[in-house]
C-alpha atoms as a PDB file:
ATOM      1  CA  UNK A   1      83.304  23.137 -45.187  1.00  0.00           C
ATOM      2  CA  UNK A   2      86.969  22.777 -46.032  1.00  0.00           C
ATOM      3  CA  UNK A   3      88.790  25.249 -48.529  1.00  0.00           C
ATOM      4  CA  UNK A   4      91.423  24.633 -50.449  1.00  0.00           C
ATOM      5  CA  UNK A   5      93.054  27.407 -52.807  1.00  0.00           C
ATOM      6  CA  UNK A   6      94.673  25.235 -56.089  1.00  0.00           C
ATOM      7  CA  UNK A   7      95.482  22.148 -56.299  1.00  0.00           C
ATOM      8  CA  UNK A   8      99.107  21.994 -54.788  1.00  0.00           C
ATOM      9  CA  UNK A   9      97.199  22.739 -51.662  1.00  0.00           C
ATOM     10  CA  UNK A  10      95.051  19.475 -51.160  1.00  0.00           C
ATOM     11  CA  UNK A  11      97.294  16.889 -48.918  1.00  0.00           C
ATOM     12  CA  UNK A  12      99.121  14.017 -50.514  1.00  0.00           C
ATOM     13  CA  UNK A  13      97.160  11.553 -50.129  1.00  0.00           C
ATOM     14  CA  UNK A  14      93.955  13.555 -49.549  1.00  0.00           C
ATOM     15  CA  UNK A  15      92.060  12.569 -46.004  1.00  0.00           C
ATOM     16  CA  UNK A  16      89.291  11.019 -47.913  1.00  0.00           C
ATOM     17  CA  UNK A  17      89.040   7.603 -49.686  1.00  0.00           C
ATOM     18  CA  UNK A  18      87.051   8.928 -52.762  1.00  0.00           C
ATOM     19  CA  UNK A  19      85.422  12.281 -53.964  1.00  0.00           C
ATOM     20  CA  UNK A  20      82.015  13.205 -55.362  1.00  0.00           C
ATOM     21  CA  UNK A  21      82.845  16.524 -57.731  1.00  0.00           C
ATOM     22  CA  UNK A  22      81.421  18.678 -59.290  1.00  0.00           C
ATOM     23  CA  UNK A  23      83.059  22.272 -61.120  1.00  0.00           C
ATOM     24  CA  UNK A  24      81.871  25.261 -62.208  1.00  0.00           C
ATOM     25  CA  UNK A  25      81.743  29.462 -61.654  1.00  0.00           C
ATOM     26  CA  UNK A  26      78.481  28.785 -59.941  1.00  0.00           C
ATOM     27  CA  UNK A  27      78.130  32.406 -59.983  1.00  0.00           C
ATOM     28  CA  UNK A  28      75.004  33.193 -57.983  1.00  0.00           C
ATOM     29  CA  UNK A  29      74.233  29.535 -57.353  1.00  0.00           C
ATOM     30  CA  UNK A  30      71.161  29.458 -58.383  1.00  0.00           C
ATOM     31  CA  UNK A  31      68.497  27.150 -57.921  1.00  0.00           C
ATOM     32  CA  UNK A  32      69.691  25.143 -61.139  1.00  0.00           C
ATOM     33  CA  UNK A  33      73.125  25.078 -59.641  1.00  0.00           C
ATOM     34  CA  UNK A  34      71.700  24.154 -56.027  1.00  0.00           C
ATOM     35  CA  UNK A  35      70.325  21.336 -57.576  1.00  0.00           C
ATOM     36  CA  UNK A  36      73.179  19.849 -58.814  1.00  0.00           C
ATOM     37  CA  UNK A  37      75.183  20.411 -55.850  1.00  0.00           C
ATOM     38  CA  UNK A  38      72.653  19.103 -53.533  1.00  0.00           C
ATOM     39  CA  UNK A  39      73.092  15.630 -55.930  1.00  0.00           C
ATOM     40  CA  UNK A  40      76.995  15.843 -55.262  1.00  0.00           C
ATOM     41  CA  UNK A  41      76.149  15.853 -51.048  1.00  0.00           C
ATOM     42  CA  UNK A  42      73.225  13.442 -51.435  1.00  0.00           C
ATOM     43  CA  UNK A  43      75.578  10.677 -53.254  1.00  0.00           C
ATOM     44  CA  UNK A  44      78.849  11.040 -51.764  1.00  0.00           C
ATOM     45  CA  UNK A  45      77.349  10.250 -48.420  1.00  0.00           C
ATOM     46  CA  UNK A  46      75.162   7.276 -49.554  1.00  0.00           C
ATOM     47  CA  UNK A  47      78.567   5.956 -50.954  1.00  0.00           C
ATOM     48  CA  UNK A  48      80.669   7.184 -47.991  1.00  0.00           C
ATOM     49  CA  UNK A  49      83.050   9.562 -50.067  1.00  0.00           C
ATOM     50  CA  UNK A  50      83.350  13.101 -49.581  1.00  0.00           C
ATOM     51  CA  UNK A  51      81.404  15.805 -51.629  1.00  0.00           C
ATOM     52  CA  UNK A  52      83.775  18.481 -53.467  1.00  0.00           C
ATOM     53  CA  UNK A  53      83.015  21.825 -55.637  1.00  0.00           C
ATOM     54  CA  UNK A  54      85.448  22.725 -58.051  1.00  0.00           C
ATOM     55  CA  UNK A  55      85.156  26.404 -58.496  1.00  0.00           C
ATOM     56  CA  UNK A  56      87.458  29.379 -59.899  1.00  0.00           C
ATOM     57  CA  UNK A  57      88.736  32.287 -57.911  1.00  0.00           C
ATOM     58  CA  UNK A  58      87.840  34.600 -61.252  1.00  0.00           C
ATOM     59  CA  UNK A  59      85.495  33.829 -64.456  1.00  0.00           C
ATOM     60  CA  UNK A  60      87.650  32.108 -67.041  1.00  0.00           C
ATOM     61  CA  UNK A  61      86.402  34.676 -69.590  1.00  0.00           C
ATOM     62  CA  UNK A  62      89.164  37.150 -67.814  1.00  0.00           C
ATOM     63  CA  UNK A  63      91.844  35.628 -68.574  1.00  0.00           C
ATOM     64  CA  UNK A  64      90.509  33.940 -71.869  1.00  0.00           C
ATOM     65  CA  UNK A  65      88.726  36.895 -73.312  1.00  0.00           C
ATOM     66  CA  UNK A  66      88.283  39.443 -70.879  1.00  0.00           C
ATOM     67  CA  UNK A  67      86.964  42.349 -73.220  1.00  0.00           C
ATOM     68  CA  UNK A  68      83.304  40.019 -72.858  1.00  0.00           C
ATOM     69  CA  UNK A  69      83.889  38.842 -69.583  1.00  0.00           C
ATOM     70  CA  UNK A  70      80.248  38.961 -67.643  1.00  0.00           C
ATOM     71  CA  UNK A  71      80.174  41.407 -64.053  1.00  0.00           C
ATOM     72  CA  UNK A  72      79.330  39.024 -61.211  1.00  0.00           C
ATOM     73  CA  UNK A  73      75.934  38.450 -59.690  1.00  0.00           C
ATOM     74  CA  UNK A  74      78.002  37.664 -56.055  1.00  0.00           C
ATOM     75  CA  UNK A  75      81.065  38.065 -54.475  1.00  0.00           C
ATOM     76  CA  UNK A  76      82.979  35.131 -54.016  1.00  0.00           C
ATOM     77  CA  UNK A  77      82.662  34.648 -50.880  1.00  0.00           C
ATOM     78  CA  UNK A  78      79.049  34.867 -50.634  1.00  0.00           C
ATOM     79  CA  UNK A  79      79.319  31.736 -53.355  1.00  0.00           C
ATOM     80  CA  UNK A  80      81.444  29.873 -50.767  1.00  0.00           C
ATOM     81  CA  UNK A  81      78.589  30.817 -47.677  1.00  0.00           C
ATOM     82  CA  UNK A  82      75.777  29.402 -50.162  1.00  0.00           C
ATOM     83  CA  UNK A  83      78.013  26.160 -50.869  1.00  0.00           C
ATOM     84  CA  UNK A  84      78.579  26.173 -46.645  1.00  0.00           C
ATOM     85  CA  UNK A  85      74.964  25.740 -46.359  1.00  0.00           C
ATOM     86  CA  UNK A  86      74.297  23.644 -48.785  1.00  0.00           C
ATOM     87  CA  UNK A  87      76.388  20.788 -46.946  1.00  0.00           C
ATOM     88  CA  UNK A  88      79.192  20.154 -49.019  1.00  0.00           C
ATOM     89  CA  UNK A  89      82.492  18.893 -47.602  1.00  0.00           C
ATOM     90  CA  UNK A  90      85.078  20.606 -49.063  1.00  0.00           C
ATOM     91  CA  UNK A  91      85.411  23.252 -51.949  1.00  0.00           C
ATOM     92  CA  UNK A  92      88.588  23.710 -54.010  1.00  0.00           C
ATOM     93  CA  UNK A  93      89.067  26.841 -55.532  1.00  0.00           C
ATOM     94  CA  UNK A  94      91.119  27.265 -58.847  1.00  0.00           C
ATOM     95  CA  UNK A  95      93.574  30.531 -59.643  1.00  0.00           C
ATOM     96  CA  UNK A  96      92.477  30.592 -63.216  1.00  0.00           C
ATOM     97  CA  UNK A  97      95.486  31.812 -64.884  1.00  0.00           C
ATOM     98  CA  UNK A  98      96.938  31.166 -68.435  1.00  0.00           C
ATOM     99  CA  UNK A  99      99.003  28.535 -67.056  1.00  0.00           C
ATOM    100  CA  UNK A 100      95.858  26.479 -65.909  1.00  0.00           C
ATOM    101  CA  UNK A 101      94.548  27.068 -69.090  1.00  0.00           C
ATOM    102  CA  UNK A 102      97.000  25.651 -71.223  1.00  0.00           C
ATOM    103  CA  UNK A 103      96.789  22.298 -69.351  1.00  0.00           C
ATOM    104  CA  UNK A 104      94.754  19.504 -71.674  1.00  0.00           C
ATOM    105  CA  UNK A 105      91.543  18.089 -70.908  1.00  0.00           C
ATOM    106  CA  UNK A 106      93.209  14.668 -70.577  1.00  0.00           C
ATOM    107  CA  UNK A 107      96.216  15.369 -68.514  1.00  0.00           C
ATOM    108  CA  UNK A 108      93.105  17.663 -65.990  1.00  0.00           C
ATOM    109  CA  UNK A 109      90.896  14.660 -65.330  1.00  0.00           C
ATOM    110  CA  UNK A 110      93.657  12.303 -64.920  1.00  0.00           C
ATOM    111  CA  UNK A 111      96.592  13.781 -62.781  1.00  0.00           C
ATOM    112  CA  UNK A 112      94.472  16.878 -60.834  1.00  0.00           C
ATOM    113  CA  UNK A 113      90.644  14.902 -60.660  1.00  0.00           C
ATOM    114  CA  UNK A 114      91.650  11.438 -60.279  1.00  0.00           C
ATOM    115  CA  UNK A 115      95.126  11.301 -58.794  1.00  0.00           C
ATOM    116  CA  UNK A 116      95.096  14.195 -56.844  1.00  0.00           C
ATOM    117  CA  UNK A 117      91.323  14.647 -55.696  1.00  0.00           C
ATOM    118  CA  UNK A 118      90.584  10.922 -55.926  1.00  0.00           C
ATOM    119  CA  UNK A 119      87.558  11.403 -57.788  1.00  0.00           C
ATOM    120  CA  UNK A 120      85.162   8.559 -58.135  1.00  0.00           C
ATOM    121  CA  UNK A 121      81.847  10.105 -59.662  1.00  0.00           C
ATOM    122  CA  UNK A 122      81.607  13.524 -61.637  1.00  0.00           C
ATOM    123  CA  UNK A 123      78.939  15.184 -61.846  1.00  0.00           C
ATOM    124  CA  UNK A 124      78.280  17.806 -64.229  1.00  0.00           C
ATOM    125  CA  UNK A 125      76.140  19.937 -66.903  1.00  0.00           C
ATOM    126  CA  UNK A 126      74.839  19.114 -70.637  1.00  0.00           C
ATOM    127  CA  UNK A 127      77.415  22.238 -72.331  1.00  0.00           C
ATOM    128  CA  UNK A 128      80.553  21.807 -69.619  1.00  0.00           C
ATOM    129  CA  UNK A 129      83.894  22.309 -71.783  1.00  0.00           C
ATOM    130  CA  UNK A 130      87.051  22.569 -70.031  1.00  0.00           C
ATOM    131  CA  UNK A 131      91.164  21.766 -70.818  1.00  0.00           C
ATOM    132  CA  UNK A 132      93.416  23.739 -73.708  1.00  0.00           C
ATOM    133  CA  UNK A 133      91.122  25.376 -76.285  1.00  0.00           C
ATOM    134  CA  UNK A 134      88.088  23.577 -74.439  1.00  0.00           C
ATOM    135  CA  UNK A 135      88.647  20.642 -76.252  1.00  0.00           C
ATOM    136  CA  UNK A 136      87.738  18.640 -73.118  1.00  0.00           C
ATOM    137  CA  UNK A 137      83.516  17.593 -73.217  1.00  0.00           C
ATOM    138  CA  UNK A 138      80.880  14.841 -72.099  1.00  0.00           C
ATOM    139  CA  UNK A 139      82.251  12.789 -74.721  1.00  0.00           C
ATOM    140  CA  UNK A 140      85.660  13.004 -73.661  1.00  0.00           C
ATOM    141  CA  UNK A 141      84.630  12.548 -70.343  1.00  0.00           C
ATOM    142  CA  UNK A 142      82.607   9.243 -71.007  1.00  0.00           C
ATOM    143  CA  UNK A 143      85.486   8.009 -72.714  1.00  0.00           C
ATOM    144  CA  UNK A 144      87.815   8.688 -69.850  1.00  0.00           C
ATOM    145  CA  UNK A 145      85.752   7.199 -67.197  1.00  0.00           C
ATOM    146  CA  UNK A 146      86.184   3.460 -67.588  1.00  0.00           C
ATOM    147  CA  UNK A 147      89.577   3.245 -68.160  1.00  0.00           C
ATOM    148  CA  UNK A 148      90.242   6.218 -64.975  1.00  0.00           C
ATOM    149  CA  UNK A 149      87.670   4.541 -62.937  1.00  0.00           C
ATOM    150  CA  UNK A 150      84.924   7.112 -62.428  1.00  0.00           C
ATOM    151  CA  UNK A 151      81.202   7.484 -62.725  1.00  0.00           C
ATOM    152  CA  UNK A 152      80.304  10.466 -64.972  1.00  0.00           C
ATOM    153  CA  UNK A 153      76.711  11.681 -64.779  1.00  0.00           C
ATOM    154  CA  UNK A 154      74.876  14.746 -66.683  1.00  0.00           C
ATOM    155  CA  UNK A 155      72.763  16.476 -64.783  1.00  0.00           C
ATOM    156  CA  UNK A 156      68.950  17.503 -66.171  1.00  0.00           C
ATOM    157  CA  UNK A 157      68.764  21.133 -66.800  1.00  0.00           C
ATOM    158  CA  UNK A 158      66.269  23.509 -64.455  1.00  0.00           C
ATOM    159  CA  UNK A 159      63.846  25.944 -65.805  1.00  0.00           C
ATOM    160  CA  UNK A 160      61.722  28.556 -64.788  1.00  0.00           C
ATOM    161  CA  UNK A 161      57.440  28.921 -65.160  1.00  0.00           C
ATOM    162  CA  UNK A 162      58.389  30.108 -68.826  1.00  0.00           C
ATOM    163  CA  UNK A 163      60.396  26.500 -69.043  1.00  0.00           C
ATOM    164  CA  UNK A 164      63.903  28.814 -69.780  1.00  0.00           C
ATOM    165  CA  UNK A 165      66.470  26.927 -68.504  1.00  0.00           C
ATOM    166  CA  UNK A 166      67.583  28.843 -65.134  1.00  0.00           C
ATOM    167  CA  UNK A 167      71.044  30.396 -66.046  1.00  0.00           C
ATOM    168  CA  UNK A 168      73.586  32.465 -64.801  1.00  0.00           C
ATOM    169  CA  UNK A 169      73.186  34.712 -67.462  1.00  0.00           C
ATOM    170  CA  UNK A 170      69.478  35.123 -67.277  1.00  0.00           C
ATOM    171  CA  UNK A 171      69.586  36.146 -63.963  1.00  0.00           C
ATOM    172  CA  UNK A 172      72.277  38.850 -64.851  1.00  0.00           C
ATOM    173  CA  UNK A 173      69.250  40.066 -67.438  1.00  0.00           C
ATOM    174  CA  UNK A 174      66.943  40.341 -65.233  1.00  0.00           C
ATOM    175  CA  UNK A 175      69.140  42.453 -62.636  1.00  0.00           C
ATOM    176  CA  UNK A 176      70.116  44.262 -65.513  1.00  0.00           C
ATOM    177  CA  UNK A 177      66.679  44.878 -66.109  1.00  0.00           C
ATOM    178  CA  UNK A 178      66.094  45.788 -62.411  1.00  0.00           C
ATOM    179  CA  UNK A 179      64.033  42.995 -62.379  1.00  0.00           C
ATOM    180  CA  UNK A 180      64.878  42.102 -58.719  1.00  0.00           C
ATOM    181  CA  UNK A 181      62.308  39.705 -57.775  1.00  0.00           C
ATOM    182  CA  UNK A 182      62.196  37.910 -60.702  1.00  0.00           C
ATOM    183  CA  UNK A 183      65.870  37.278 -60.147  1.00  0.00           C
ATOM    184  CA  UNK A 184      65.038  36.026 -56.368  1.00  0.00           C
ATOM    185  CA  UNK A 185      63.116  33.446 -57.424  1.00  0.00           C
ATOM    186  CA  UNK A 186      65.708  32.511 -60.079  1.00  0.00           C
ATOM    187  CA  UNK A 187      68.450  32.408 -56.785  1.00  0.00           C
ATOM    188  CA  UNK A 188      65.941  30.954 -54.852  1.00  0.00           C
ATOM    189  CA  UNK A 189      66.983  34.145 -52.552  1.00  0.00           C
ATOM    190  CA  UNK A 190      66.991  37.455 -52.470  1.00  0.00           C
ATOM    191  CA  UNK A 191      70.174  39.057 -54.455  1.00  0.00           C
ATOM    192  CA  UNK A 192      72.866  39.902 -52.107  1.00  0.00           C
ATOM    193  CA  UNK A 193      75.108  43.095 -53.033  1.00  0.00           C
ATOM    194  CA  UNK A 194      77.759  44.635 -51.146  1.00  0.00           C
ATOM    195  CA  UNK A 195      80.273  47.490 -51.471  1.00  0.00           C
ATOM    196  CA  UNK A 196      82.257  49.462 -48.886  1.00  0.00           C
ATOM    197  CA  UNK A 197      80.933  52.749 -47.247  1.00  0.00           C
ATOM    198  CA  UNK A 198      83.065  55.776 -48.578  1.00  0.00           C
ATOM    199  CA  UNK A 199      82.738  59.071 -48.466  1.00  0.00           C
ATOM    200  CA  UNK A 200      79.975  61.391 -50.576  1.00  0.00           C
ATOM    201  CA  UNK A 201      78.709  64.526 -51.728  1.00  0.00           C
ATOM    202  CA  UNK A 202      77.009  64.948 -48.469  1.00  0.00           C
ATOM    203  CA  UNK A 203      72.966  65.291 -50.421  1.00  0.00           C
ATOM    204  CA  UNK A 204      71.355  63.331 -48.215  1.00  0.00           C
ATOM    205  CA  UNK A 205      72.261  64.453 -45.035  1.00  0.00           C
ATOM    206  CA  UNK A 206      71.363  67.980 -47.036  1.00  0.00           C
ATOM    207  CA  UNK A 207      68.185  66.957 -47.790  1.00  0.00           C
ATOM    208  CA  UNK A 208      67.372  65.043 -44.274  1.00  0.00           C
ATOM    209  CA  UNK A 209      67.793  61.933 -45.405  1.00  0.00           C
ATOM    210  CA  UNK A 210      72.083  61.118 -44.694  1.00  0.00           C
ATOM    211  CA  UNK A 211      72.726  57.949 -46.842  1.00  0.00           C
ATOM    212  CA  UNK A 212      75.859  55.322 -47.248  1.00  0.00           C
ATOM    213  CA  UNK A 213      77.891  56.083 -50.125  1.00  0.00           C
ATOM    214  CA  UNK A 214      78.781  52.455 -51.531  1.00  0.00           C
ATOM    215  CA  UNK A 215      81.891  51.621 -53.420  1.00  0.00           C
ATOM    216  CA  UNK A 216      80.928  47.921 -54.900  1.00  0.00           C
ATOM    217  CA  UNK A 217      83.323  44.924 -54.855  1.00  0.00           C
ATOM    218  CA  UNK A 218      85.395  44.913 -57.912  1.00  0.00           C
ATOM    219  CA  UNK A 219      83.106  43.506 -61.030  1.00  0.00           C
ATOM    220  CA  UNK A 220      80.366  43.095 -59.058  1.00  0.00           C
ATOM    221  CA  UNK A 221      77.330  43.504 -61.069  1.00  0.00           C
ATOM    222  CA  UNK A 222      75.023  46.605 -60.630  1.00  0.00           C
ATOM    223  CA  UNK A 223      71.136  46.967 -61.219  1.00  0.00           C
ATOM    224  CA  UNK A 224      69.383  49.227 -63.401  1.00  0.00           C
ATOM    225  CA  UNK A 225      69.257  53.066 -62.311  1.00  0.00           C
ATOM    226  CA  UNK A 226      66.401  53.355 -59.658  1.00  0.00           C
ATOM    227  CA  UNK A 227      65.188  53.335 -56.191  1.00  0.00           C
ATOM    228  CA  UNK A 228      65.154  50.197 -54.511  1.00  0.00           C
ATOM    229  CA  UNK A 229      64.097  48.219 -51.122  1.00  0.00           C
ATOM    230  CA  UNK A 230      66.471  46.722 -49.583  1.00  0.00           C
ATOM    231  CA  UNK A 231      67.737  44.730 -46.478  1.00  0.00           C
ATOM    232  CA  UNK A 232      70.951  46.481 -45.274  1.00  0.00           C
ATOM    233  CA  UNK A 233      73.355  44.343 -43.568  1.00  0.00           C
ATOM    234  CA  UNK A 234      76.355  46.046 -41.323  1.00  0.00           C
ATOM    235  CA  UNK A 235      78.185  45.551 -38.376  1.00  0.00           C
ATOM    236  CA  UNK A 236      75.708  46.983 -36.001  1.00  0.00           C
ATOM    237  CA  UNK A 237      73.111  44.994 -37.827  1.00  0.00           C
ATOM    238  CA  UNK A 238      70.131  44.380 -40.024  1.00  0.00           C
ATOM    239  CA  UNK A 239      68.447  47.514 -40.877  1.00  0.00           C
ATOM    240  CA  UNK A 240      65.567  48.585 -44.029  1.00  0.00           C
ATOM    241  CA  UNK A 241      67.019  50.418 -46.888  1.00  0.00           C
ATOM    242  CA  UNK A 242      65.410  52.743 -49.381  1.00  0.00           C
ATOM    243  CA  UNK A 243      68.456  52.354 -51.853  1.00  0.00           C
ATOM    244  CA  UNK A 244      69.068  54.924 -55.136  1.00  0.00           C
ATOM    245  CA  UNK A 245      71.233  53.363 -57.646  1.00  0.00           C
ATOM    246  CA  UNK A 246      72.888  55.336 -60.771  1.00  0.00           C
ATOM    247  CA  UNK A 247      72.959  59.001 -61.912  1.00  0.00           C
ATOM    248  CA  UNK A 248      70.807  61.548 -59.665  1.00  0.00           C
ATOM    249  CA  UNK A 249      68.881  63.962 -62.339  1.00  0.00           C
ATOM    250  CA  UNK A 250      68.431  66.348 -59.439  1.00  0.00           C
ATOM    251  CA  UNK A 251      72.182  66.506 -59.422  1.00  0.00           C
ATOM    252  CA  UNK A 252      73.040  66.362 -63.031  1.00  0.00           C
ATOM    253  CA  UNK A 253      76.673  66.933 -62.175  1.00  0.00           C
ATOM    254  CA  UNK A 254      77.146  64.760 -59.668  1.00  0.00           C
ATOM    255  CA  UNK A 255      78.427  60.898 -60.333  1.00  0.00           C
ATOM    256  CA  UNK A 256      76.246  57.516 -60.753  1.00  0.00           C
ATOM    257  CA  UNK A 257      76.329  55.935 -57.089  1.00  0.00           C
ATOM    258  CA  UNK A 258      75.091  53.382 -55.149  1.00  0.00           C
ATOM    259  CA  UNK A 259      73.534  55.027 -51.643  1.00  0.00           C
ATOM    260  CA  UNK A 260      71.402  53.704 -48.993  1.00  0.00           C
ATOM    261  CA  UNK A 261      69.290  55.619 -47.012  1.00  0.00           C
ATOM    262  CA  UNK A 262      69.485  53.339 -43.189  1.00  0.00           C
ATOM    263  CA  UNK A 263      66.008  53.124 -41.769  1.00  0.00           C
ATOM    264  CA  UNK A 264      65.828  53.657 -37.772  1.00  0.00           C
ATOM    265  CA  UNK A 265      69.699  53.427 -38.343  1.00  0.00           C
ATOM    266  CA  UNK A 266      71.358  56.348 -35.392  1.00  0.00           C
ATOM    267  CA  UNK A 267      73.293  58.123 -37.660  1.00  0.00           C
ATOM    268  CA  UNK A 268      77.436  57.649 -37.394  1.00  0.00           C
ATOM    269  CA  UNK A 269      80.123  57.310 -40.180  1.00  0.00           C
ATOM    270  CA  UNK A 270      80.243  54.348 -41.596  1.00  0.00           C
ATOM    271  CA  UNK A 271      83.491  55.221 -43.754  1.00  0.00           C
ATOM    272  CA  UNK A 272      85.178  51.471 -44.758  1.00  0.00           C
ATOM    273  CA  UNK A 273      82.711  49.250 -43.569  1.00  0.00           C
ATOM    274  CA  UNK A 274      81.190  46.185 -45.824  1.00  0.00           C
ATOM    275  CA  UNK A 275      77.536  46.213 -46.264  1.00  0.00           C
ATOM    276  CA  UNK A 276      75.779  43.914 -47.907  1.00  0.00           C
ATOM    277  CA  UNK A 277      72.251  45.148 -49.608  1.00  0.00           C
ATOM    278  CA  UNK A 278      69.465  42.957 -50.176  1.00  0.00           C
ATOM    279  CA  UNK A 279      67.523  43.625 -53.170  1.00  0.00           C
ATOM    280  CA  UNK A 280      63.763  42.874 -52.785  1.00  0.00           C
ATOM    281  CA  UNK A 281      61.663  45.261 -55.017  1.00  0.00           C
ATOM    282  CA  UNK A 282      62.212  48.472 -57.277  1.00  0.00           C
ATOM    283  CA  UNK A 283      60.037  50.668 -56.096  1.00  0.00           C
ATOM    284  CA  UNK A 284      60.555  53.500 -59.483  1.00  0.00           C
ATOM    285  CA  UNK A 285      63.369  54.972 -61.914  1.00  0.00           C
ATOM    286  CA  UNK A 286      65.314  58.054 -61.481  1.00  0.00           C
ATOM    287  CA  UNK A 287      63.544  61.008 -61.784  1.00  0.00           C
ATOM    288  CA  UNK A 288      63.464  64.378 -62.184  1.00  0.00           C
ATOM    289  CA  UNK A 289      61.611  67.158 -59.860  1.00  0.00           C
ATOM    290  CA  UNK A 290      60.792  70.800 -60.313  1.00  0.00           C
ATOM    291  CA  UNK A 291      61.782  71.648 -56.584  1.00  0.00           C
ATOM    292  CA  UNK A 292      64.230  70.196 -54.153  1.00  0.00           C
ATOM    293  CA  UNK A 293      60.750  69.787 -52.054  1.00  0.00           C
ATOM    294  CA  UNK A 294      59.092  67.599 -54.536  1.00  0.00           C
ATOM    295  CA  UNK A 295      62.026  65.784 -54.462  1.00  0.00           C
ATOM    296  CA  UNK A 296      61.679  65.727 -50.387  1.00  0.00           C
ATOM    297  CA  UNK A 297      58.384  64.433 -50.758  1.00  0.00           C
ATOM    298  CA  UNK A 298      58.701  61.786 -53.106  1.00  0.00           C
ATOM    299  CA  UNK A 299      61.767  60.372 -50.754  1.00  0.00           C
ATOM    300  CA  UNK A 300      59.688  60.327 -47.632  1.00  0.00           C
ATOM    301  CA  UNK A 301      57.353  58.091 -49.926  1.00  0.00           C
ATOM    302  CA  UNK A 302      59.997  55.733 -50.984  1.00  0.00           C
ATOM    303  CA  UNK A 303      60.645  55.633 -46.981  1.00  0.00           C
ATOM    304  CA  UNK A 304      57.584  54.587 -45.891  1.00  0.00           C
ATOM    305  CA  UNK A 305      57.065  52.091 -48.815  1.00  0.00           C
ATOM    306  CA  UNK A 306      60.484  50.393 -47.961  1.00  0.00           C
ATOM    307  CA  UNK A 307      59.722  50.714 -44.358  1.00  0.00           C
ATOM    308  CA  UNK A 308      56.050  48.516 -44.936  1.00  0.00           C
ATOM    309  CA  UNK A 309      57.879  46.109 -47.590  1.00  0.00           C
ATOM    310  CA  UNK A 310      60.737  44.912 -45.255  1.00  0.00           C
ATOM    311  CA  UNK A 311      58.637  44.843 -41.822  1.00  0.00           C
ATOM    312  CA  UNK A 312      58.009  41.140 -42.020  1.00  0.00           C
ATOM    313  CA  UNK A 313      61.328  40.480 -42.938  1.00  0.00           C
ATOM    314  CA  UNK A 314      63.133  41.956 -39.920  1.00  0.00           C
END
């Protein structure tokens, strides 16, 4: 897959003879999203054009309203490895700043999706706005089609068992809700986290049990307080994780964090290194013991728990 960062960067005139396109946060890219994007790939090769994802190097909401801009469900690129996979041809990614913004929904579609990208078929959802103010719509759209000399098509929404349309923002509720599997089958994946090993208060190792302090990627969304299974991938690997997320009432002084206790992992610093956490179940919330022993005991159970969950999938 080709990447292209803003518009100024695609060649004049691009290396393709017409563009299928889609554009959107795709944040998560779910199976609703997946579905549309596997319609992008499917036509542009039946027609012999290239397929192309539009996508934003930030949520609009931070630069349009950022006090109720949402925390992501991935990084970006984990977005651009699901897009990868999912065949697509080339993805252009947008700086969304106030100057992009301002630009109308006419002068968008005509001079950066049809002149520049060489767009011949859009395809997009039911509720996509876009331009100054978001004055640009499907109606607009239809209306600029024939005259611009593109096929616009609206995609069908997906839903879940429930028949809720699958959403970007219901998956942030149910991670929220440390609702971790319900929000795998919404991805059609497990959720992938990561943050960067820093340096801790040293508990675990304290308590036989010496975890990876994780700093997460900047607005990266976090799930409710708890201990988790997870799948912990690192340099030297993929390893089982029993994972504690938030405040530690044990520790009432000590800050919320995000640690990982490494399964069969040989113990070493692991002090600015990426890993990337794979949320499969929540195995209980924070709690409270009466002895550091209790609390001993109840870890060695959240061990051996994570240790038969993740078996199969190592």
């Amino acid at each position: 897959m080709n990447l292209f960062m803003g518009f100024d960067s695609v060649p004049s005139p691009p290396p393709w003879d017409g563009a299928v396109v889609t554009i959107g946060v795709f944040d998560g890219v779910h199976r609703g999203h997946r579905a549309l994007i596997e319609r992008i790939v499917y036509l542009a090769r039946a027609q012999g054009y290239s397929s192309m994802v539009l996508t934003f190097d930030r949520h609009p909401l931070e630069t349009l309203r950022p006090e109720i801009a949402p925390r992501y469900i991935y990084t970006l690129s984990h977005r651009l490895k699901k897009l990868a996979r999912l065949g697509v041809d080339h993805t252009l990614i947008i700086p969304f700043h106030p100057a992009f913004a301002a630009i109308s929904a006419e002068t968008f579609v005509e001079q950066s999706l049809v002149q520049t990208l060489r767009m011949k078929h859009l395809i997009t959802g039911d509720d996509f706005q876009f331009g100054r103010d978001r004055q640009g719509n499907i109606a607009l759209l239809q209306q600029l089609s024939e005259p611009l000399g593109y096929q616009l098509e609206v995609a069908s929404n997906i839903q879940d068992t429930t028949n809720k349309r699958i959403s970007s923002s219901l998956i942030r509720q149910a991670i929220i809700a440390g609702q971790v599997e319900e929000a795998a089958d919404l991805l059609g994946e497990a959720w992938h986290w990561s943050g960067v090993a820093v340096r801790g208060e040293g508990r675990g190792s304290e308590l036989g049990y010496p975890t990876a302090n994780l700093l997460p990627a900047a607005r990266l969304l976090l799930p409710a307080e708890g201990v988790y299974t997870c799948l912990a991938r690192l340099q030297e690997g993929v390893f089982a994780a029993a994972v504690s997320v938030g405040l530690k009432p044990q520790f009432p002084d000590s800050p919320p964090t995000v640690e990982a206790y490494l399964l069969d992992f040989v113990s070493k610093p692991l002090y600015g290194q990426v890993v990337e956490l794979q949320f499969l179940k929540r195995l209980r919330e924070q709690w409270r013991f009466e002895s550091l022993k209790q609390l001993t005991g109840q870890i060695e159970k959240d061990v051996e728990q994570t240790r038969q969950i993740a078996q199969s999938m190592l």
